[in-house]
PDB file of N, CA and C in Angstrom:
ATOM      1  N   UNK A   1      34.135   7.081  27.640  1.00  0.00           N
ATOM      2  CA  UNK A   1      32.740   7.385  27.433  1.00  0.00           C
ATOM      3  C   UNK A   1      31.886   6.120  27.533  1.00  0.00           C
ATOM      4  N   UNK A   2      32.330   4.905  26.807  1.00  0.00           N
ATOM      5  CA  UNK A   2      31.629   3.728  27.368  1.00  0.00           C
ATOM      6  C   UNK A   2      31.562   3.040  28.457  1.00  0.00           C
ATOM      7  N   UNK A   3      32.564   3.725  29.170  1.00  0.00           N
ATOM      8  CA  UNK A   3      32.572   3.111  30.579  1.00  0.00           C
ATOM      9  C   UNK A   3      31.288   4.163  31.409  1.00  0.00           C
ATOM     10  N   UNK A   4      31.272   5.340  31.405  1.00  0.00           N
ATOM     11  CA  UNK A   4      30.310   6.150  31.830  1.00  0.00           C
ATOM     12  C   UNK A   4      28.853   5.857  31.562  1.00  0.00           C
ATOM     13  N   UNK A   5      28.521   5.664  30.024  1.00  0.00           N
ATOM     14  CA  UNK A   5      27.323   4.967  29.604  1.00  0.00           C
ATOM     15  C   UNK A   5      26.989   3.621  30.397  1.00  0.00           C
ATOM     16  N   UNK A   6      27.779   2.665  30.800  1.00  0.00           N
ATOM     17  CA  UNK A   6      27.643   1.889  31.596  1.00  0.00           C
ATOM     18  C   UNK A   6      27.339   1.815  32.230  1.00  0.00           C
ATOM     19  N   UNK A   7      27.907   2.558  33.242  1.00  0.00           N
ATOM     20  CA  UNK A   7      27.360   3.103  34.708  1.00  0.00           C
ATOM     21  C   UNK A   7      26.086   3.386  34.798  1.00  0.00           C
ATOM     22  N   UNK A   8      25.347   4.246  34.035  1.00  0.00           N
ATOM     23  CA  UNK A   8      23.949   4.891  33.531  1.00  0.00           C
ATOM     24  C   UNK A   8      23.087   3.551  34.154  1.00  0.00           C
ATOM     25  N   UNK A   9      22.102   3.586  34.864  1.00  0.00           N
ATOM     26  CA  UNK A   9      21.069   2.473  34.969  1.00  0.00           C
ATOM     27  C   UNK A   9      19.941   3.190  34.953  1.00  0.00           C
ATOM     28  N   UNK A  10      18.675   1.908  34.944  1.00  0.00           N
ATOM     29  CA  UNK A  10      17.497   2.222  34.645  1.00  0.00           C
ATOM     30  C   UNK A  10      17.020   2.961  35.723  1.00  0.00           C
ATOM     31  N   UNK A  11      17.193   3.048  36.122  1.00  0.00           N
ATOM     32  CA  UNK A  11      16.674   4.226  37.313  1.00  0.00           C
ATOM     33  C   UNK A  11      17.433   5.199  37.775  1.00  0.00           C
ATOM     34  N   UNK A  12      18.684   5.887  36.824  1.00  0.00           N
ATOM     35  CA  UNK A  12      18.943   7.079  36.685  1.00  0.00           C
ATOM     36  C   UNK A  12      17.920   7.987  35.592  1.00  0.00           C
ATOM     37  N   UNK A  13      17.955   7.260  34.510  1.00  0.00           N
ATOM     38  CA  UNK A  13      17.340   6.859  33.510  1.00  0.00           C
ATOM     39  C   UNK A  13      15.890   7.403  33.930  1.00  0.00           C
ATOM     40  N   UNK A  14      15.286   6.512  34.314  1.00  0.00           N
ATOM     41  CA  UNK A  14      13.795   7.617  34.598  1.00  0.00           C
ATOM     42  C   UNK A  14      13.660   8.589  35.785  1.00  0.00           C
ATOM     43  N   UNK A  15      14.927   8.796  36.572  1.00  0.00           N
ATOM     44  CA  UNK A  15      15.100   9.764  37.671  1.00  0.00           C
ATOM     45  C   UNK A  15      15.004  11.014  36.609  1.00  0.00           C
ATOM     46  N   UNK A  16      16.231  11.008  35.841  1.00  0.00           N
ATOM     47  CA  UNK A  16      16.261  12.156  35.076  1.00  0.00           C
ATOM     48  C   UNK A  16      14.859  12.653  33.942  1.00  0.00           C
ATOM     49  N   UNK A  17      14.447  11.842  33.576  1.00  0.00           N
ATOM     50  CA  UNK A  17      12.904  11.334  32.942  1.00  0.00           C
ATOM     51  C   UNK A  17      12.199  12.214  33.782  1.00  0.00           C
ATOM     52  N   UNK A  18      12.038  11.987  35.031  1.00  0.00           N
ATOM     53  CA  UNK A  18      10.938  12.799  35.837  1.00  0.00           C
ATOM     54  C   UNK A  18      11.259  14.046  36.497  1.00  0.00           C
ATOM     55  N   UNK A  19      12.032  14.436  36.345  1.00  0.00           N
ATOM     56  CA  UNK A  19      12.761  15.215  37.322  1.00  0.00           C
ATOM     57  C   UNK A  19      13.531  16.258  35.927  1.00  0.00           C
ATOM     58  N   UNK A  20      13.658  15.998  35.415  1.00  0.00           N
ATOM     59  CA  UNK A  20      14.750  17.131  34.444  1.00  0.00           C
ATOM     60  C   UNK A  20      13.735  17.000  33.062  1.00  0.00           C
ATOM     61  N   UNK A  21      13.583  15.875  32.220  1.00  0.00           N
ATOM     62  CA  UNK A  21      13.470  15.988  31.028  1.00  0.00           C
ATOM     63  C   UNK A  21      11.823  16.439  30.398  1.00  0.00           C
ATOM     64  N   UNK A  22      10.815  16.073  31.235  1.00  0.00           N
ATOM     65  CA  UNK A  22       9.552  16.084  30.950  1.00  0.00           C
ATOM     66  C   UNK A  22       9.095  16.844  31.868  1.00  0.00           C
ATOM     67  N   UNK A  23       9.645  17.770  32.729  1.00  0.00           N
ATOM     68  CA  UNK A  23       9.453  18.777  33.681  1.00  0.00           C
ATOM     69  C   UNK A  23       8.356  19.665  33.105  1.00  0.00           C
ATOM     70  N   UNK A  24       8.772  20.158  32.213  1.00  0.00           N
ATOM     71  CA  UNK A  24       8.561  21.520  31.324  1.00  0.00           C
ATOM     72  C   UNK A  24       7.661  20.989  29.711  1.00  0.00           C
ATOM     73  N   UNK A  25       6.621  21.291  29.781  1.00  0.00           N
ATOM     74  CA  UNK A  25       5.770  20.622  28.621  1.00  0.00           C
ATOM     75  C   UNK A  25       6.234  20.871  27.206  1.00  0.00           C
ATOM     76  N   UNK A  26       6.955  21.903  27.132  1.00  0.00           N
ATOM     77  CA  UNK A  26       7.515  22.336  25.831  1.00  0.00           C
ATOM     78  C   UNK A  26       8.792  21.650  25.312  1.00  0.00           C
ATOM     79  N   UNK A  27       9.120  21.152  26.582  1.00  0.00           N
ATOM     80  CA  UNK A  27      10.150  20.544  26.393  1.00  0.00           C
ATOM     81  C   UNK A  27      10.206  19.124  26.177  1.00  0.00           C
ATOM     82  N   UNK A  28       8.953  18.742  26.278  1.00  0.00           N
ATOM     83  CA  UNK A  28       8.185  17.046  26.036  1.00  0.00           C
ATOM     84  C   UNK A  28       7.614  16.940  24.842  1.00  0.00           C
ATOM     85  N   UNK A  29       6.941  18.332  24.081  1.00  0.00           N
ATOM     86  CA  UNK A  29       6.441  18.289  23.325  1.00  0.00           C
ATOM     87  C   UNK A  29       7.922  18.595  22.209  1.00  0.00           C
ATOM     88  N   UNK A  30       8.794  19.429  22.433  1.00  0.00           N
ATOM     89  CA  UNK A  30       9.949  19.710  21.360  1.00  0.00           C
ATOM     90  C   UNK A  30      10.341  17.897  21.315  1.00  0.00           C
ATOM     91  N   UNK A  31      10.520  17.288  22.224  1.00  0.00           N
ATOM     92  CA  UNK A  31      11.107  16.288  22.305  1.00  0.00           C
ATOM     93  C   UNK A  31      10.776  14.968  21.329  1.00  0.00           C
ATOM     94  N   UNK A  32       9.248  15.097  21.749  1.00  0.00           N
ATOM     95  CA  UNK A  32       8.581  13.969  21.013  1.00  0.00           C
ATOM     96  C   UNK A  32       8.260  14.576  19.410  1.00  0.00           C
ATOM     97  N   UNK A  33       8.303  15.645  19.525  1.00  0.00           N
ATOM     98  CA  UNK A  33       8.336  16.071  17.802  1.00  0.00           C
ATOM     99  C   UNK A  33       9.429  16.101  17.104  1.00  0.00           C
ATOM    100  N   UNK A  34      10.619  16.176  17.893  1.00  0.00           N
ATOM    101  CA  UNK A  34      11.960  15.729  17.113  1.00  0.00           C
ATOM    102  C   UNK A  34      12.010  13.758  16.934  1.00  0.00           C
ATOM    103  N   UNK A  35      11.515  13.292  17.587  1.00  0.00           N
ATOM    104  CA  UNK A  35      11.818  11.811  17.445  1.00  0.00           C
ATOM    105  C   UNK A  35      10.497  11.279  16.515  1.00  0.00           C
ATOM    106  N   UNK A  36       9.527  12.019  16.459  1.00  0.00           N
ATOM    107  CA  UNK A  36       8.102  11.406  15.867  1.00  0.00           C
ATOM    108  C   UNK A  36       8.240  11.720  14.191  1.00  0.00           C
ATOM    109  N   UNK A  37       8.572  13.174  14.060  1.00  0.00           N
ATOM    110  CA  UNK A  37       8.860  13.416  12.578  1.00  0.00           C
ATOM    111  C   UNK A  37      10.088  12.556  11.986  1.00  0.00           C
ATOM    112  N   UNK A  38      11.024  12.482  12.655  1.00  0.00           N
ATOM    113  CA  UNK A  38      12.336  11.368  11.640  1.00  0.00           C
ATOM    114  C   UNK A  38      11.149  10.103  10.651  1.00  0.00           C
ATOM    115  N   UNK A  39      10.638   9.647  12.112  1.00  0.00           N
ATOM    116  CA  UNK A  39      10.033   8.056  11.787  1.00  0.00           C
ATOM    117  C   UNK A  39       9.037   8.365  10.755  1.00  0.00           C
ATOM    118  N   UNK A  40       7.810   9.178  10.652  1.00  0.00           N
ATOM    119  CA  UNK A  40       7.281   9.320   9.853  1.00  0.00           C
ATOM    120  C   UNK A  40       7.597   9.833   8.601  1.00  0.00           C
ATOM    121  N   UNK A  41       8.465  11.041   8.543  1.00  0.00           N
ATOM    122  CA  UNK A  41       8.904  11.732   7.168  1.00  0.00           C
ATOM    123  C   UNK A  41       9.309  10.877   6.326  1.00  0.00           C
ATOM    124  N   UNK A  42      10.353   9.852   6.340  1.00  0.00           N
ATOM    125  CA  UNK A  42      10.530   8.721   5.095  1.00  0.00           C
ATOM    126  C   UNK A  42       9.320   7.963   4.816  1.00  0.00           C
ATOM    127  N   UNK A  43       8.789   7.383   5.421  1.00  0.00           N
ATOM    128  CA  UNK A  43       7.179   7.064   5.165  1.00  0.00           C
ATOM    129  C   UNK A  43       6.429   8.095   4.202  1.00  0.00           C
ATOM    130  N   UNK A  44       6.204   8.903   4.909  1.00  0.00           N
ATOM    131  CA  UNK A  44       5.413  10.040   3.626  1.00  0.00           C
ATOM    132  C   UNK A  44       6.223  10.121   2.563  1.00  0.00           C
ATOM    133  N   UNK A  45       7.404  10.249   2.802  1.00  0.00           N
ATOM    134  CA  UNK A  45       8.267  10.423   1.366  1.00  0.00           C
ATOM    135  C   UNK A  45       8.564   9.799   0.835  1.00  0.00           C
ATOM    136  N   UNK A  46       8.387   8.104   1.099  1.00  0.00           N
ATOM    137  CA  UNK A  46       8.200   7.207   0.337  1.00  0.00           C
ATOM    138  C   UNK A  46       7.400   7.137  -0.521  1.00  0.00           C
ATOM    139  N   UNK A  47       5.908   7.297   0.306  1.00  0.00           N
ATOM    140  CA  UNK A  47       4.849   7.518  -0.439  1.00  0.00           C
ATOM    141  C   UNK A  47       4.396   8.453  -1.013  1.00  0.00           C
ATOM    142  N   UNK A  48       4.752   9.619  -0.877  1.00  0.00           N
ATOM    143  CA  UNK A  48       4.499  10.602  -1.737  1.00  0.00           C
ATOM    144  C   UNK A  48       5.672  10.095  -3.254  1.00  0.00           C
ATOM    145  N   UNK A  49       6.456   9.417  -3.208  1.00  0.00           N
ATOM    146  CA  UNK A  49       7.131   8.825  -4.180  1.00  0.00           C
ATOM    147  C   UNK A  49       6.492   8.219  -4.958  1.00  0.00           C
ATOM    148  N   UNK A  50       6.088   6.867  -4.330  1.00  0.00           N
ATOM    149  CA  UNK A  50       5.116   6.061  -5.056  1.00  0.00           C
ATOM    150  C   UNK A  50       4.256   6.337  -5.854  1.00  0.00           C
ATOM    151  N   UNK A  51       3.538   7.504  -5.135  1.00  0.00           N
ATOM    152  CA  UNK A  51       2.391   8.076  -6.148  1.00  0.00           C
ATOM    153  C   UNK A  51       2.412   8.934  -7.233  1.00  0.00           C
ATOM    154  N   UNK A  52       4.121   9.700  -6.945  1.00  0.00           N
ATOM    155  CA  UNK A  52       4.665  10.684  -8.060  1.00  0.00           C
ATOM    156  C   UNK A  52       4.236   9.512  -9.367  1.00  0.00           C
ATOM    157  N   UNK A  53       5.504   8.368  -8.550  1.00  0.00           N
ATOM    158  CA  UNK A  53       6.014   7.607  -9.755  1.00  0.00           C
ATOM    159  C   UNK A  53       4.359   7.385 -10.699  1.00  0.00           C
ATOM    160  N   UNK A  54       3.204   6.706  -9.289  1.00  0.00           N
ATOM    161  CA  UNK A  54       2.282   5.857 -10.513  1.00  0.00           C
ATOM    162  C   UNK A  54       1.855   7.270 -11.289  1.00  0.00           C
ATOM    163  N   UNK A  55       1.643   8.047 -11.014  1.00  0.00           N
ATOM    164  CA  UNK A  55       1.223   9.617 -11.711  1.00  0.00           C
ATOM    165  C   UNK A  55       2.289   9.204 -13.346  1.00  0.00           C
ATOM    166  N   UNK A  56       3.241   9.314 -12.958  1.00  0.00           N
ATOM    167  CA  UNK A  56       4.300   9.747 -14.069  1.00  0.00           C
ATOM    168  C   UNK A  56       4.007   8.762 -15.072  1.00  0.00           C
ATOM    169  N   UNK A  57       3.678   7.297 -14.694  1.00  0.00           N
ATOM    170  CA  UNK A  57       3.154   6.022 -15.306  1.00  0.00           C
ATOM    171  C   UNK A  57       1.769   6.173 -15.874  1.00  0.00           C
ATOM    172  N   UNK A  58       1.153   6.949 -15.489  1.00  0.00           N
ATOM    173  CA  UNK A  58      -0.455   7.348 -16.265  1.00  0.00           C
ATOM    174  C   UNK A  58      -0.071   8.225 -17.031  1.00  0.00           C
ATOM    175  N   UNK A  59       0.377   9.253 -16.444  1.00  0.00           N
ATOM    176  CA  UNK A  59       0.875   9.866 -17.741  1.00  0.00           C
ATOM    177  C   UNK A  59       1.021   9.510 -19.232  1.00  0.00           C
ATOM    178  N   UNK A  60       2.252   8.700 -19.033  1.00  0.00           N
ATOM    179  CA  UNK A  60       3.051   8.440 -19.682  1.00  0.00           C
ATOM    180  C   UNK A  60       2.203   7.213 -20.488  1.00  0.00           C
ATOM    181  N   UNK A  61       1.138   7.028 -19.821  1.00  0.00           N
ATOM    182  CA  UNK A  61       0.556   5.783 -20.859  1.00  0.00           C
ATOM    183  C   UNK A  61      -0.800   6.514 -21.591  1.00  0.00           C
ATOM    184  N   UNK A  62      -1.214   7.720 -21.079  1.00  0.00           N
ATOM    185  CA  UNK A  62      -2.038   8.742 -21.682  1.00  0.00           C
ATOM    186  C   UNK A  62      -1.694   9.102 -22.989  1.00  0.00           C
ATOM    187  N   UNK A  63       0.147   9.607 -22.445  1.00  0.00           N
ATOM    188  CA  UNK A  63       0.802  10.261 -23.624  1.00  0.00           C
ATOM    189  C   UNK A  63       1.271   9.116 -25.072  1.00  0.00           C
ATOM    190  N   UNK A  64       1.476   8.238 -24.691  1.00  0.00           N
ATOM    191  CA  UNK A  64       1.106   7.014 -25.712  1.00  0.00           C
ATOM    192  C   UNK A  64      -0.114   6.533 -26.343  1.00  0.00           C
ATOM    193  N   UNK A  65      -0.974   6.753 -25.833  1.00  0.00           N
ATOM    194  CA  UNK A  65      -2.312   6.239 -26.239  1.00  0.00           C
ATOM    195  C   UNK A  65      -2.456   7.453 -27.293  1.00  0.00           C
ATOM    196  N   UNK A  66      -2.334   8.336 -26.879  1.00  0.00           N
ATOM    197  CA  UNK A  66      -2.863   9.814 -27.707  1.00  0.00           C
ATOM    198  C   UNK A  66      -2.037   9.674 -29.006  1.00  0.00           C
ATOM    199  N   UNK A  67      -0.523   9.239 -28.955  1.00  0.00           N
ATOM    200  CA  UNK A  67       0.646   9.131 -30.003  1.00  0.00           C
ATOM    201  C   UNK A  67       0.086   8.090 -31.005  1.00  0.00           C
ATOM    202  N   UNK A  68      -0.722   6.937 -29.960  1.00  0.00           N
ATOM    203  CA  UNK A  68      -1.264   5.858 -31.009  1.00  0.00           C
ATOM    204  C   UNK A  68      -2.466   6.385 -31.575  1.00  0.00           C
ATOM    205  N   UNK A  69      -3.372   6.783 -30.924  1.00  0.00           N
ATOM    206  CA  UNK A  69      -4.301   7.352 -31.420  1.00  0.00           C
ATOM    207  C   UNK A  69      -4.302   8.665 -33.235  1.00  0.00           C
ATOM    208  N   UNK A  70      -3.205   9.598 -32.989  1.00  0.00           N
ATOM    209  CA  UNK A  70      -3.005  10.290 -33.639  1.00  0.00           C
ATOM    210  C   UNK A  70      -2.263   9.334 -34.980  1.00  0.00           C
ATOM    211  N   UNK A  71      -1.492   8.724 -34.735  1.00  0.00           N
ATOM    212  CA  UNK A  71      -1.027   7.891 -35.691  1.00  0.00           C
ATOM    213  C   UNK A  71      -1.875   7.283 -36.382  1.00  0.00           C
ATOM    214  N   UNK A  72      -2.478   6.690 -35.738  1.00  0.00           N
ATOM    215  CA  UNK A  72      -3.611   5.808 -36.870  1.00  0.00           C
ATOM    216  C   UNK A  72      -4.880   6.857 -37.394  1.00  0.00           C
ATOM    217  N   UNK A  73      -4.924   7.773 -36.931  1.00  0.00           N
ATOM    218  CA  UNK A  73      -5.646   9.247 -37.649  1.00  0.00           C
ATOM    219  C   UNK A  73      -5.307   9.312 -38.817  1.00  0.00           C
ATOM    220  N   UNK A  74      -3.902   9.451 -38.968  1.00  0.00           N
ATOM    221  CA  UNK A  74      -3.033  10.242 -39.911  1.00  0.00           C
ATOM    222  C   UNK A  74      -2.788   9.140 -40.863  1.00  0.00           C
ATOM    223  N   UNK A  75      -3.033   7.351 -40.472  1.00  0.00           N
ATOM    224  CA  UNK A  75      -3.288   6.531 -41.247  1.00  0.00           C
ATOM    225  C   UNK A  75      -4.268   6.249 -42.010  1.00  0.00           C
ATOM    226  N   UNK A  76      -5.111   6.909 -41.628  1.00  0.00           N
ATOM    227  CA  UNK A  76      -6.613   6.294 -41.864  1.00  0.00           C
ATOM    228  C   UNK A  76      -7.440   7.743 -42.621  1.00  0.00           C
ATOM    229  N   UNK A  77      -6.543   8.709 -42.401  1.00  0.00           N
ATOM    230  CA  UNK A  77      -7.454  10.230 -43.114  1.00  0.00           C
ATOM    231  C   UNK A  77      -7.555   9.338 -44.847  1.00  0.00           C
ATOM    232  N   UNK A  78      -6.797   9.648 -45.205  1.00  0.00           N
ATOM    233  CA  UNK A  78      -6.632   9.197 -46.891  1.00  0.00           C
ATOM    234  C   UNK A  78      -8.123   8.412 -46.953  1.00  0.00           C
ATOM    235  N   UNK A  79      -7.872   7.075 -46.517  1.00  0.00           N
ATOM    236  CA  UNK A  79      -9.240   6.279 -46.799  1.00  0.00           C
ATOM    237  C   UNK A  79     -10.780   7.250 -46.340  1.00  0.00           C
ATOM    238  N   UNK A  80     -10.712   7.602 -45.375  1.00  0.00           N
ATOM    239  CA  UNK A  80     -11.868   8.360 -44.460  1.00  0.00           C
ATOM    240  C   UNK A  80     -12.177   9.365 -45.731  1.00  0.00           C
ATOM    241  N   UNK A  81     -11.047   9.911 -46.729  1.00  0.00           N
ATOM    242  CA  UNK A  81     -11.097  11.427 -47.812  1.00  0.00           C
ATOM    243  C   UNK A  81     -11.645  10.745 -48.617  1.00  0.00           C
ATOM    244  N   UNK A  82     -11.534   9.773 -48.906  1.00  0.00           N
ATOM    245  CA  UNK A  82     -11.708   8.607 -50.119  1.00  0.00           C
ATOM    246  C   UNK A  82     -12.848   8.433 -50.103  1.00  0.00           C
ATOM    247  N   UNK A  83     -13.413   7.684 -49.351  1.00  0.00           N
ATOM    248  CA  UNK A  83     -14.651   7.100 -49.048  1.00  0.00           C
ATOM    249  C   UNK A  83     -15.998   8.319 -48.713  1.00  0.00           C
ATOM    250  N   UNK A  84     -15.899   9.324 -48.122  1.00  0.00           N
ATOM    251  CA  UNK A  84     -16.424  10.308 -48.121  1.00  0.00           C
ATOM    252  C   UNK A  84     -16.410  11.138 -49.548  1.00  0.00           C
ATOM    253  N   UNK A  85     -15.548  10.807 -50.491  1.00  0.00           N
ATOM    254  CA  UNK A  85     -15.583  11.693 -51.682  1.00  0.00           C
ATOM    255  C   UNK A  85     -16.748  11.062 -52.397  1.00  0.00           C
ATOM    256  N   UNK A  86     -16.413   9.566 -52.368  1.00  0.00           N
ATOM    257  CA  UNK A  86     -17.079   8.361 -53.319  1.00  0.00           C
ATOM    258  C   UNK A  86     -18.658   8.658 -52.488  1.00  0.00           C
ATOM    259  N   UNK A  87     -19.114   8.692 -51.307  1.00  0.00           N
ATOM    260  CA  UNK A  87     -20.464   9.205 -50.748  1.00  0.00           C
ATOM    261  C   UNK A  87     -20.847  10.254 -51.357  1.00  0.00           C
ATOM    262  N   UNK A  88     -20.055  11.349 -51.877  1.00  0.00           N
ATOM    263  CA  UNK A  88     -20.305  12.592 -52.251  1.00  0.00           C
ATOM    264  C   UNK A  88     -20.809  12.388 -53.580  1.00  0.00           C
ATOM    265  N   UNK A  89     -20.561  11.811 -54.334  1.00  0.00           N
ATOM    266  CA  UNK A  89     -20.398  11.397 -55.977  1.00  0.00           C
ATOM    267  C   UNK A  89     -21.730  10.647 -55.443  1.00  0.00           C
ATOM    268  N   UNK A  90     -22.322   9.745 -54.791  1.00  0.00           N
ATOM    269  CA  UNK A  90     -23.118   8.467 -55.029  1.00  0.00           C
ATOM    270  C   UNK A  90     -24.361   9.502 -55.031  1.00  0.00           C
ATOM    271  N   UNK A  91     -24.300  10.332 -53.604  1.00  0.00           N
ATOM    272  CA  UNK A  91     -25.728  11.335 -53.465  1.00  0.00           C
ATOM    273  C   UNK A  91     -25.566  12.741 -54.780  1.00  0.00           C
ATOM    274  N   UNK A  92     -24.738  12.989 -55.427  1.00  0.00           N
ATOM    275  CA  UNK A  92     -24.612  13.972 -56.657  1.00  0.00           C
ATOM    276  C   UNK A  92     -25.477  13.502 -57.761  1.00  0.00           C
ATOM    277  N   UNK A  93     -25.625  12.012 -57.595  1.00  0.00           N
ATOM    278  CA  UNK A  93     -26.167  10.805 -58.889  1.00  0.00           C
ATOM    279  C   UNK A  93     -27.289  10.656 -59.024  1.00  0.00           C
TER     280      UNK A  93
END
């Protein structure tokens, strides 16, 4: 088989090119859409990666902020009950 490939030259090469392979438009167009999608699809799916990931990273720093947020709520009610009681008492006076 490598000896046959050998043989092959550049001007069988675009004989068959003009004459057999790009004859038929459907068959230029199947052609170049099988070789055009490989190259691009990892590209998009890289990047459609990338952006999952930074998504998942906002998220995830949303969902922390809110955890900190709520935490120091739940720190800070007591004083907030406190201090609002003692307002309540000052305007009762």
């Amino acid at each position: 088989m490598v000896k046959e490939i050998q043989k092959v030259t550049v001007e069988d090469i675009e004989k068959f090119r003009k004459e057999k392979l790009f004859s038929a438009p459907s068959v230029s167009v199947q052609v170049y859409s099988q070789l055009a999608v490989p190259k691009e699809g990892p590209l998009q799916t890289h990047a459609a990666a990338a952006a999952a990931q930074q998504q998942r990273q906002l998220l995830l720093q949303q969902l922390q902020q809110q955890q900190f947020e709520q935490q120091l709520e739940q720190q800070l009610q007591p004083q907030l009950q406190q201090k609002l009681a003692q307002q309540q008492q000052h305007v009762l006076m």
